[in-house]
C-alpha atoms as a PDB file:
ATOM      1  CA  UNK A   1       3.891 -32.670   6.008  1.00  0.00           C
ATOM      2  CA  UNK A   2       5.245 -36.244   5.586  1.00  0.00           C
ATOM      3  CA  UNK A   3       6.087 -37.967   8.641  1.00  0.00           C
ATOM      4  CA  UNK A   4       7.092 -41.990   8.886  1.00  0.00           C
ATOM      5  CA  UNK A   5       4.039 -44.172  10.814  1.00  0.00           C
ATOM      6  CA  UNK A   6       7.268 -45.011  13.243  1.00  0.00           C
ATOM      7  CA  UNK A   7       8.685 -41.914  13.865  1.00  0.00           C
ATOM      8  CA  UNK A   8       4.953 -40.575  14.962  1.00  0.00           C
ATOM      9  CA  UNK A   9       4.676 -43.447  17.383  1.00  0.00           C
ATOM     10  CA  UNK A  10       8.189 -42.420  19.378  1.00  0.00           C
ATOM     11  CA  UNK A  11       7.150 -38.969  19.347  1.00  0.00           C
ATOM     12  CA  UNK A  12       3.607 -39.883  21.224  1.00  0.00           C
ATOM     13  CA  UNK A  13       4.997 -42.509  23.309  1.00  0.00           C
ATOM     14  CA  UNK A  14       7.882 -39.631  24.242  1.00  0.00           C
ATOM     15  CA  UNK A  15       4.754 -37.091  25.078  1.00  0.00           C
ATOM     16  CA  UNK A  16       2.865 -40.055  26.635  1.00  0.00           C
ATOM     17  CA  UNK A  17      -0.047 -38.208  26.607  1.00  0.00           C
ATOM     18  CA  UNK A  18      -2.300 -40.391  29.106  1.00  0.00           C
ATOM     19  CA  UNK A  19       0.885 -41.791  30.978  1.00  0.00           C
ATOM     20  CA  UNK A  20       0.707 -45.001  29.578  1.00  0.00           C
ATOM     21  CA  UNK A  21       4.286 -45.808  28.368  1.00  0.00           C
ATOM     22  CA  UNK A  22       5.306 -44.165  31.951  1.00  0.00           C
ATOM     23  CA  UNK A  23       3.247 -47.412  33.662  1.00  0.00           C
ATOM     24  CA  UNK A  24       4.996 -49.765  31.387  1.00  0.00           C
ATOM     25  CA  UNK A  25       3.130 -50.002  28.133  1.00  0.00           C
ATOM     26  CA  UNK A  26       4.770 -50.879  25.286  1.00  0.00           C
ATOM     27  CA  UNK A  27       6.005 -47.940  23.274  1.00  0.00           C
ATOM     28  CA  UNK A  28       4.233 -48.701  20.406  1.00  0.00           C
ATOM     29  CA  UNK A  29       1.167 -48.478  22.850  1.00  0.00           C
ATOM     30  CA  UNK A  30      -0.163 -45.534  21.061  1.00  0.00           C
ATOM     31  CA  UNK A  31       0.255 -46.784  17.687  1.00  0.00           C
ATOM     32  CA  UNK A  32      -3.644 -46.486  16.951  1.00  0.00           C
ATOM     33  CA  UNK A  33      -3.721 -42.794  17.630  1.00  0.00           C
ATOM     34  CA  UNK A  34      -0.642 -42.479  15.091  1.00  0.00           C
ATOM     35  CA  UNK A  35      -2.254 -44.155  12.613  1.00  0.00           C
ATOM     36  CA  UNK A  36      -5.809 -41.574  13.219  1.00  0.00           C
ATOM     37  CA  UNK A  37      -3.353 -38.887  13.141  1.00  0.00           C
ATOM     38  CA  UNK A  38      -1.776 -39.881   9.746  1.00  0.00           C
ATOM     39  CA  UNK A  39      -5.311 -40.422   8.570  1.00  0.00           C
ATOM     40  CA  UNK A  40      -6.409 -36.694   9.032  1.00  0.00           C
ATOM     41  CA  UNK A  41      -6.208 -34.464   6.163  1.00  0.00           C
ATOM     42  CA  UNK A  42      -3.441 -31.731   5.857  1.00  0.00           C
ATOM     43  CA  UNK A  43      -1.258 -30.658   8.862  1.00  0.00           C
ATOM     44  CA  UNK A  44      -2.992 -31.939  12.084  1.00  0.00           C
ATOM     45  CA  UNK A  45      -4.462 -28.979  13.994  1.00  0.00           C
ATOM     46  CA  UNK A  46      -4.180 -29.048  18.202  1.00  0.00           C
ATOM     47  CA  UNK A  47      -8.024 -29.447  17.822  1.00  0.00           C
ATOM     48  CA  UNK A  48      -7.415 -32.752  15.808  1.00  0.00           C
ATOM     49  CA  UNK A  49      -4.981 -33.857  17.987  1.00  0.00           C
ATOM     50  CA  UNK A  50      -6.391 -33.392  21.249  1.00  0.00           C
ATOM     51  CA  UNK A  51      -9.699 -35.259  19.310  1.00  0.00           C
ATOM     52  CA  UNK A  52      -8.024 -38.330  18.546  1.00  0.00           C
ATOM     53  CA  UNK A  53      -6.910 -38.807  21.996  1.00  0.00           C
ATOM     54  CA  UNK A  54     -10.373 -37.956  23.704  1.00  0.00           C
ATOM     55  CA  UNK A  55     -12.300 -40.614  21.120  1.00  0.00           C
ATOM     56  CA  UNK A  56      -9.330 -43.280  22.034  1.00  0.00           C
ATOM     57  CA  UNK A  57      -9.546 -42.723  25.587  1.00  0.00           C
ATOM     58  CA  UNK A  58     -13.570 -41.190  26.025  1.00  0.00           C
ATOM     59  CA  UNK A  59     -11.505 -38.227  27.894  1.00  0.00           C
ATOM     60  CA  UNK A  60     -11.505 -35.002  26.140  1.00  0.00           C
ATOM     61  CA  UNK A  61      -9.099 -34.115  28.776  1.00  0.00           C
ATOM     62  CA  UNK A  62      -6.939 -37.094  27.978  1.00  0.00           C
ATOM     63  CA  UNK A  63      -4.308 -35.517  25.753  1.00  0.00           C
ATOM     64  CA  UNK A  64      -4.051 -31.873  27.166  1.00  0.00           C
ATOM     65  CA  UNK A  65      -3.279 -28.740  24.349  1.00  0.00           C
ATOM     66  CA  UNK A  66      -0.035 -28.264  25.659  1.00  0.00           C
ATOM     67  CA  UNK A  67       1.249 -32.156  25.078  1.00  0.00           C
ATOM     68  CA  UNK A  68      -0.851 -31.799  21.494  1.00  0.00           C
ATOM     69  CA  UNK A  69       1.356 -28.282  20.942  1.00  0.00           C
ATOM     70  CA  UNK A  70       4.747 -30.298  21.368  1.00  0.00           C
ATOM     71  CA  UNK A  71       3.462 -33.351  19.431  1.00  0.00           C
ATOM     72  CA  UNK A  72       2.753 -30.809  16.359  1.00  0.00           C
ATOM     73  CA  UNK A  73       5.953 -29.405  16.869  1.00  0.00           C
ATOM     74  CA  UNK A  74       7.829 -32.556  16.638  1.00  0.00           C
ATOM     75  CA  UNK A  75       5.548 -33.769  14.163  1.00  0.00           C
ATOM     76  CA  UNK A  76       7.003 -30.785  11.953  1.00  0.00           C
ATOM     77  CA  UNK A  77      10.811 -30.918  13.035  1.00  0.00           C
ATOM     78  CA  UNK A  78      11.246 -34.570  12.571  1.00  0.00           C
ATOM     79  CA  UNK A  79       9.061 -34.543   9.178  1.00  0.00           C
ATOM     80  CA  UNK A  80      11.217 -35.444   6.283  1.00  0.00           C
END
């Protein structure tokens, strides 16, 4: 899957997984956890993506497996 560094960091500031864009962040805010994400190898699993997040944030609860299900699935409509 081939997704654009800038198309990944709309989808996680639309999931706003730890509410920061939602307090007025910028919405590039989670470009660091894009860029982790496009560093993993293969098609990002939940596990992965829910990783990232806790590591960023030292919260394994920070990006719950429901946001991280709706991030993959964007992640895989938008992919071009």
């Amino acid at each position: 899957m081939t997704i654009a560094r800038d198309e990944l960091i709309r989808i996680l500031a639309e999931a706003d997984p730890v509410g920061l864009v939602g307090n007025g962040a910028p919405k590039d805010e989670y470009a660091a956890e894009a860029d982790a994400i496009l560093g993993l190898q293969g098609v990002p699993t939940l596990t992965e993506i829910t990783g990232v997040f806790a590591v960023s944030f030292s919260d394994p609860g920070a990006c719950p497996r429901e946001t991280a299900r709706w991030i993959a699935h964007e992640m895989e409509r938008r992919a071009g």
